[in-house]
N, C-alpha and C. Protein backbone atom coordinates (compact mmCIF):
# COMPACT_ATOMS: atom_id res chain seq x y z
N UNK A 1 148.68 90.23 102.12
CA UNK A 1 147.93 90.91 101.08
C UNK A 1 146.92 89.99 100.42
N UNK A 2 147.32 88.73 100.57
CA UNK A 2 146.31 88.05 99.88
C UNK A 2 144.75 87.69 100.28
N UNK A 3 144.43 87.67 101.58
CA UNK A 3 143.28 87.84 102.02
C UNK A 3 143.05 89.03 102.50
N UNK A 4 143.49 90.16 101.95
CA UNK A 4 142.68 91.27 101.98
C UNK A 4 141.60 91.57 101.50
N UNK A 5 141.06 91.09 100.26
CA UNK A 5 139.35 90.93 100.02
C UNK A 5 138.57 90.23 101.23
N UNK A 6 139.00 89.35 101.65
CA UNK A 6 137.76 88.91 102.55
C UNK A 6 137.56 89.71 103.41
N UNK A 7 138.66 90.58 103.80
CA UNK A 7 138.06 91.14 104.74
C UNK A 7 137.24 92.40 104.69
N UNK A 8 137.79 92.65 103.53
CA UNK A 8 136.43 93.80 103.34
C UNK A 8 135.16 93.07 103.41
N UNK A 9 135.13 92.29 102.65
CA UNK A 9 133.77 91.59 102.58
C UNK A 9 133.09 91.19 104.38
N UNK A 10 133.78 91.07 105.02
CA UNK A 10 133.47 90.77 106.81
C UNK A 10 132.83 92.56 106.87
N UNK A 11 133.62 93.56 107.03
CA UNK A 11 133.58 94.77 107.00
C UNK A 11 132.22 95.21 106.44
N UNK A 12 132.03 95.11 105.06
CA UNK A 12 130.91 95.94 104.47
C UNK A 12 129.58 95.12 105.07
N UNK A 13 130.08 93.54 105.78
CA UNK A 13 128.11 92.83 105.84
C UNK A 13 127.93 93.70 107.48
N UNK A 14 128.81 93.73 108.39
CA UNK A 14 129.48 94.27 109.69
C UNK A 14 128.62 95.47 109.45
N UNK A 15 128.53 95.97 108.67
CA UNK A 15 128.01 97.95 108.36
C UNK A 15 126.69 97.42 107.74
N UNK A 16 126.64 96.89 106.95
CA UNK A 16 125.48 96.67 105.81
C UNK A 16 123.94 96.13 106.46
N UNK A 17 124.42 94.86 107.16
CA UNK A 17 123.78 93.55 107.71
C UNK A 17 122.46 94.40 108.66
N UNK A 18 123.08 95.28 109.81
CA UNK A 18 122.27 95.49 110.60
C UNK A 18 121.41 96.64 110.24
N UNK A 19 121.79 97.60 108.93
CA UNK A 19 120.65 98.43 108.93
C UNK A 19 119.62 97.77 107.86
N UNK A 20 119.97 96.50 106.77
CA UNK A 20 118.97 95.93 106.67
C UNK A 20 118.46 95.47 107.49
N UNK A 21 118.53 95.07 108.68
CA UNK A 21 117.82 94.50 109.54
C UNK A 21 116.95 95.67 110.37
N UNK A 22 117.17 96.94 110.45
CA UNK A 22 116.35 97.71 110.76
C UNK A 22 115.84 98.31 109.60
N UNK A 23 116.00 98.54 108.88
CA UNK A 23 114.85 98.73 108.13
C UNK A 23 113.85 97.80 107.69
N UNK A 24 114.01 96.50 107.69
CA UNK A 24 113.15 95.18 107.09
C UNK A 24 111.90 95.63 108.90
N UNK A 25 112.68 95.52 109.78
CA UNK A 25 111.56 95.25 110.77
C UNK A 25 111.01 97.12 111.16
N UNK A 26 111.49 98.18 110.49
CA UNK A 26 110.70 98.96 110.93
C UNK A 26 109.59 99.17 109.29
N UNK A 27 109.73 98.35 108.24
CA UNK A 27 108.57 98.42 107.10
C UNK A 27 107.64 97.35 107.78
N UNK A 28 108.08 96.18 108.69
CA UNK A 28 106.82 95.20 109.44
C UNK A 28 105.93 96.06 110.08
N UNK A 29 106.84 97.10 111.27
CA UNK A 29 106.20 98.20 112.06
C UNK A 29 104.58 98.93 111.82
N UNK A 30 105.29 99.26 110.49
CA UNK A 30 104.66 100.39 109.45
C UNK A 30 103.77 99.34 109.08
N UNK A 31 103.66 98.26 108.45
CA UNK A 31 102.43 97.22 107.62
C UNK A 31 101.47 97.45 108.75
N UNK A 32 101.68 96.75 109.97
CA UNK A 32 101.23 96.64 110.78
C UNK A 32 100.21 97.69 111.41
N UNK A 33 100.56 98.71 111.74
CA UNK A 33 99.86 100.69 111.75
C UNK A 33 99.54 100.49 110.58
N UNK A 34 99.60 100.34 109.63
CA UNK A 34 98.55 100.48 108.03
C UNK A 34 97.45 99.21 108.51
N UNK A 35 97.45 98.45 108.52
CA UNK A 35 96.53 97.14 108.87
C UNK A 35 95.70 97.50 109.77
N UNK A 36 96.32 97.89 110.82
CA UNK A 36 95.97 98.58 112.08
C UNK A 36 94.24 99.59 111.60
N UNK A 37 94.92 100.55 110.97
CA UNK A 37 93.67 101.31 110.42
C UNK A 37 93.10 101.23 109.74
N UNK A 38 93.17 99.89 108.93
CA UNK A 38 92.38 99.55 107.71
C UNK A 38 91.49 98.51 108.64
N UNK A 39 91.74 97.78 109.88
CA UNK A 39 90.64 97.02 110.35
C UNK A 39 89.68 98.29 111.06
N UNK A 40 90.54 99.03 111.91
CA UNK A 40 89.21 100.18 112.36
C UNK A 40 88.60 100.69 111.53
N UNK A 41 88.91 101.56 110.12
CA UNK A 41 87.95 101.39 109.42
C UNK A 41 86.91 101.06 109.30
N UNK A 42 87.35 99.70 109.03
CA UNK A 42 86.20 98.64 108.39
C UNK A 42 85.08 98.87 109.93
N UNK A 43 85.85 98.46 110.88
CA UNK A 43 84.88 98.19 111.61
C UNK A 43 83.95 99.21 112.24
N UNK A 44 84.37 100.81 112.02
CA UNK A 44 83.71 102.08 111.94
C UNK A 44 82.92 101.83 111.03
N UNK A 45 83.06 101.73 110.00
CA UNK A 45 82.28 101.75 108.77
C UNK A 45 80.65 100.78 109.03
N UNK A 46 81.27 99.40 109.41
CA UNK A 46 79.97 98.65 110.11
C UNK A 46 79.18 99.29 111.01
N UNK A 47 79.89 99.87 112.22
CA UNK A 47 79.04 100.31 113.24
C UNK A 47 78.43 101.71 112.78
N UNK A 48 78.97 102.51 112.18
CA UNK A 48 78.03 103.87 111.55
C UNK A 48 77.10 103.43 110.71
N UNK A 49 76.92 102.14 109.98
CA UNK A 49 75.86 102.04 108.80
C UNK A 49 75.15 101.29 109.69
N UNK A 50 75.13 100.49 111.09
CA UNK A 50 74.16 99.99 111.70
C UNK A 50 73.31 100.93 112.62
N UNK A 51 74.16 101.86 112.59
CA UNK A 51 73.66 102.70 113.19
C UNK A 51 72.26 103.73 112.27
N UNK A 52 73.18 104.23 111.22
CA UNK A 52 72.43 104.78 110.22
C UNK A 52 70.62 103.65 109.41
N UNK A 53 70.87 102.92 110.07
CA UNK A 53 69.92 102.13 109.72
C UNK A 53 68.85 101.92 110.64
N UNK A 54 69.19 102.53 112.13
CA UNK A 54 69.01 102.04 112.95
C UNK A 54 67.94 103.43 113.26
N UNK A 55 68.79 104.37 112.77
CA UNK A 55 68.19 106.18 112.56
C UNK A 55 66.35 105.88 112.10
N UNK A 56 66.69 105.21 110.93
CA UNK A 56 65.34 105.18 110.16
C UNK A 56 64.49 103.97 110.42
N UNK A 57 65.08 103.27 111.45
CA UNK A 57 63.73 102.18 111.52
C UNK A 57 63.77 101.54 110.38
N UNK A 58 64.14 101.46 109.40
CA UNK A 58 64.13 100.70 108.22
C UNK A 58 64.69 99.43 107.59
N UNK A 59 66.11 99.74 108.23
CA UNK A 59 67.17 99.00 107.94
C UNK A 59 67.34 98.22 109.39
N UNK A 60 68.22 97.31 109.22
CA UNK A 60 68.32 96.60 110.85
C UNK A 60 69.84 96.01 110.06
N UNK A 61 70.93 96.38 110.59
CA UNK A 61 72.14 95.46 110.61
C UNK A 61 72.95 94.94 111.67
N UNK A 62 73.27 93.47 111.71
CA UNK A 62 73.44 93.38 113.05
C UNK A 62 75.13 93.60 112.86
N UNK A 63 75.52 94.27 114.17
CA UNK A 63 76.55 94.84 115.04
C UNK A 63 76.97 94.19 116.22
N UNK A 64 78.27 94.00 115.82
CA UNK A 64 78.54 93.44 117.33
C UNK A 64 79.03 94.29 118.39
N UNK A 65 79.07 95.59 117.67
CA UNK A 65 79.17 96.43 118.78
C UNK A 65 81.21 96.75 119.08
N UNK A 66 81.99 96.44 118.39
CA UNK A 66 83.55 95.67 118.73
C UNK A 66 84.04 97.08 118.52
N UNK A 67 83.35 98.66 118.05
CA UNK A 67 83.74 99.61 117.59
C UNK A 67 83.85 100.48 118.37
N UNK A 68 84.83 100.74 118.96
CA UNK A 68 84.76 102.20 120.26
C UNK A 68 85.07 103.59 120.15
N UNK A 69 84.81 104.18 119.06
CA UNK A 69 85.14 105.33 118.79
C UNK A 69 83.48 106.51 118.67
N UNK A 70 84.03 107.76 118.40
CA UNK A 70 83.11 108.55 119.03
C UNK A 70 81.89 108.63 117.88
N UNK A 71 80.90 109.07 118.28
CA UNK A 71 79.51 108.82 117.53
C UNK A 71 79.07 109.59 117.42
N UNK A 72 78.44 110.33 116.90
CA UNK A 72 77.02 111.43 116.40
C UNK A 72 76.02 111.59 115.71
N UNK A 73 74.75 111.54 116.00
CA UNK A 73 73.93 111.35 115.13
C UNK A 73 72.97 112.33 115.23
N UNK A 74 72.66 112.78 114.06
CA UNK A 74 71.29 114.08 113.84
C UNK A 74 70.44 113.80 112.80
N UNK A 75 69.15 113.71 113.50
CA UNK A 75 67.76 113.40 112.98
C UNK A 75 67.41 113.97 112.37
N UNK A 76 66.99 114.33 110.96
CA UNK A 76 65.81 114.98 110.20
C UNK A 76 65.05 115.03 109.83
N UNK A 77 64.23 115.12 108.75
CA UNK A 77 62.65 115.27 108.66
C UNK A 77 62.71 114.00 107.54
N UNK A 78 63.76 113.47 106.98
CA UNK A 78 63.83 112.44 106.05
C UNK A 78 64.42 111.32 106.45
N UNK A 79 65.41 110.92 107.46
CA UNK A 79 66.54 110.31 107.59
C UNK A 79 67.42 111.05 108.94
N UNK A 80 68.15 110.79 108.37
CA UNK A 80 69.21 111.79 109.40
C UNK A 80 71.04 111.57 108.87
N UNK A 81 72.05 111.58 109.37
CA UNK A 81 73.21 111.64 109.28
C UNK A 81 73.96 111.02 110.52
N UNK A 82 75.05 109.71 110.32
CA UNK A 82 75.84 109.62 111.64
C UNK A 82 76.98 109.64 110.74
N UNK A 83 77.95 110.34 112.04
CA UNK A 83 79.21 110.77 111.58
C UNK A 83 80.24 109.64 113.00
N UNK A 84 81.29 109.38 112.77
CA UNK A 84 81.99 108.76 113.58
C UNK A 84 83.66 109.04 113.58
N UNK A 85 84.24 109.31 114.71
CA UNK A 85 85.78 109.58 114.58
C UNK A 85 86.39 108.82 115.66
N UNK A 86 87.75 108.19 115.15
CA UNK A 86 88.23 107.16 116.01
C UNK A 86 90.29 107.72 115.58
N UNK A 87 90.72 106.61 116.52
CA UNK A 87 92.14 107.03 116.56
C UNK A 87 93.20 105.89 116.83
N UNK A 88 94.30 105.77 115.51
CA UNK A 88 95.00 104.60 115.90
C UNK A 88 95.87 105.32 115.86
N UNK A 89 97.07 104.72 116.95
CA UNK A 89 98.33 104.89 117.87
C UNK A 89 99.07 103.93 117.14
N UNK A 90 100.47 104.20 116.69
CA UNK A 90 101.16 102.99 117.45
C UNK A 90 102.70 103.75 118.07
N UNK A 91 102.96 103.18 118.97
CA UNK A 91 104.18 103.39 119.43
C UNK A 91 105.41 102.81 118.69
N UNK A 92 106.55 103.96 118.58
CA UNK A 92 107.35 104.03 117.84
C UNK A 92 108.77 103.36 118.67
N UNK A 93 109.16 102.28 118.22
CA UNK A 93 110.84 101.71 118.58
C UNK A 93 111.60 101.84 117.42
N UNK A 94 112.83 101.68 118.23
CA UNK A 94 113.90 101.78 117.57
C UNK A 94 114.33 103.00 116.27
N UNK A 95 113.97 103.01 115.04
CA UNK A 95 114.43 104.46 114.23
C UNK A 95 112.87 104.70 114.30
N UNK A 96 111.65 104.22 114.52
CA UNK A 96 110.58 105.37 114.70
C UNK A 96 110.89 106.01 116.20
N UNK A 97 110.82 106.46 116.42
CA UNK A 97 110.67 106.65 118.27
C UNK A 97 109.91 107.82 117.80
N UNK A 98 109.07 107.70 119.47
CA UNK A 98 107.48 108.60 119.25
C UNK A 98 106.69 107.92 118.81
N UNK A 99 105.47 108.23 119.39
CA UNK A 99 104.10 108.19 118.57
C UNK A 99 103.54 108.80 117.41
N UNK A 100 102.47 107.61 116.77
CA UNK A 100 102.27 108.30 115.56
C UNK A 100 100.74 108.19 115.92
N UNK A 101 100.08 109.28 115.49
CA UNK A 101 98.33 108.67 115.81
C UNK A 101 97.87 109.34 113.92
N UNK A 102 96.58 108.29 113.53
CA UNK A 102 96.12 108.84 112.63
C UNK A 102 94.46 108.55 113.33
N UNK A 103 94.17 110.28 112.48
CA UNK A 103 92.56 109.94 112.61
C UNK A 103 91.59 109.46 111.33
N UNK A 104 90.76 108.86 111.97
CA UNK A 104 89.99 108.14 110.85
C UNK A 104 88.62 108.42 111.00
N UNK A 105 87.98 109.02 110.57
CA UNK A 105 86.47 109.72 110.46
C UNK A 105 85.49 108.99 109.04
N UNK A 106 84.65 109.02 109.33
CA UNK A 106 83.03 108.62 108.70
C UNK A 106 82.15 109.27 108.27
N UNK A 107 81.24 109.82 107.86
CA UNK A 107 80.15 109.40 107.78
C UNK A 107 79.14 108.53 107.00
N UNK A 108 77.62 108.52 107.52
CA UNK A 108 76.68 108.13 106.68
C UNK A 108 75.39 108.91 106.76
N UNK A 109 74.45 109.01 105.73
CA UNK A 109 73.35 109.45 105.49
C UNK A 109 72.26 108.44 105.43
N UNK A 110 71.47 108.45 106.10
CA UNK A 110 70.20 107.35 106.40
C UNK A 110 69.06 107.96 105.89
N UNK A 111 68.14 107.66 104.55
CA UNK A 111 67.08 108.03 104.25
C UNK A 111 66.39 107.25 103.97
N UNK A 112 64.82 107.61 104.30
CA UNK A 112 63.53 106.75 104.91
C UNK A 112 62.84 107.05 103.36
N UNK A 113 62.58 106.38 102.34
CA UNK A 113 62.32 106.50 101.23
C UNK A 113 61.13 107.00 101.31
N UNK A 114 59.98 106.65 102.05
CA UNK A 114 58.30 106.80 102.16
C UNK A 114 58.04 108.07 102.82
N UNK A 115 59.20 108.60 103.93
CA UNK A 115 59.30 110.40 104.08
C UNK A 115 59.75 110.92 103.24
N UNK A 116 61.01 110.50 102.33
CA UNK A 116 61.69 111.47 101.75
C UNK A 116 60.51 112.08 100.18
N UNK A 117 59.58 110.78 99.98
CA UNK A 117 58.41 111.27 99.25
C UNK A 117 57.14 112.03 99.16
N UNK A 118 56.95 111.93 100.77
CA UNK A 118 55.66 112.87 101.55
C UNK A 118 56.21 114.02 101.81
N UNK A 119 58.15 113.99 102.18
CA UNK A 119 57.88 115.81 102.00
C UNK A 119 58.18 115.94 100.38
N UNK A 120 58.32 115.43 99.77
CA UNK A 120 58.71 116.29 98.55
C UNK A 120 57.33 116.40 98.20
N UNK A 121 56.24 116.01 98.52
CA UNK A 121 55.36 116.09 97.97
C UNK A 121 54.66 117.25 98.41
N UNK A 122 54.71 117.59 100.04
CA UNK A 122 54.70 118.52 101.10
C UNK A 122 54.77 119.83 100.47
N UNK A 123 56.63 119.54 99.68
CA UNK A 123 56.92 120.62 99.13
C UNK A 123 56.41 121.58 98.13
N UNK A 124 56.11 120.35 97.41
CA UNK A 124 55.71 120.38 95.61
C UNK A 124 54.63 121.22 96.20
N UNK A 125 53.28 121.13 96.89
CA UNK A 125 52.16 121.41 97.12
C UNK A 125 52.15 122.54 97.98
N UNK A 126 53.54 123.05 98.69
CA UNK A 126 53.27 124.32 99.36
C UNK A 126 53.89 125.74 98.06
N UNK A 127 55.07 124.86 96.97
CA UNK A 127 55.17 125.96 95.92
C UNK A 127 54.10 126.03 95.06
N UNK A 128 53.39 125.01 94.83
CA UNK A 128 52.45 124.95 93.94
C UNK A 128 51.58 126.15 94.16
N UNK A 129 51.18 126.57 95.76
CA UNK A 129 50.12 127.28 95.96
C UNK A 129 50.42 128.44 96.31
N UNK A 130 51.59 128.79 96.69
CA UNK A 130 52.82 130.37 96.55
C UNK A 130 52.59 130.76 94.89
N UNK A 131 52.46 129.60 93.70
CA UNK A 131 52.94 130.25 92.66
C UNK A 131 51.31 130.67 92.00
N UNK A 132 50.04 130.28 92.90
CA UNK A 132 49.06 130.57 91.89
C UNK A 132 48.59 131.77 92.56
């Protein structure tokens, strides 16, 4: 009877021990897929505004290009708009199992200051002459 405490104490680390140990390495998992999409991000974010700069002739940012996700861009009479959508994975062990994907989308608006003034001016001067 007298070392019956210790052995509980063997017992509860026996039960205890290993699901801290899965949970400590499936919150690494998880940092990691958060990190994960906070660098694509970023690096969407670079390649749509080099792009958007790139729309208007105006701007020039250099790109290294490191961004592989999908692109779109539409021209207008001022600027234009690029939109961008990309996708991080990670594969799930141990208590995740399965995949998890998140999507991560963009855009930007690119305007050419010296058009966006000739049409408003365009404008001004086609109501001007509707209203007399």
């Amino acid at each position: 009877m007298r070392n019956s405490r210790r052995g509980t104490y063997i017992v509860e680390a026996a039960v205890v021990l290993p699901v801290i140990i899965a949970a400590m390495i499936t919150l690494v998992l998880i940092e990691g897929f958060f990190y994960q999409a906070a660098a694509e991000t970023s690096r969407m974010h670079i390649a749509l505004r080099s792009s958007a700069g790139a729309l208007t002739g105006k701007t020039l940012y250099s790109d290294d290009g490191s961004w592989d996700g999908e692109m779109e861009m539409k021209k207008n009479a001022t600027g234009g708009k690029v939109y961008g959508k990309s996708y991080v994975e990670i594969l799930g062990r141990g208590m995740m199992v399965g995949r998890r994907q998140r999507v991560i989308e963009g855009t930007y608006y690119a305007v050419d200051g010296p058009k966006y003034v000739r049409y408003c001016s365009i404008v001004k001067g086609i109501t001007a002459d509707d209203a007399q």
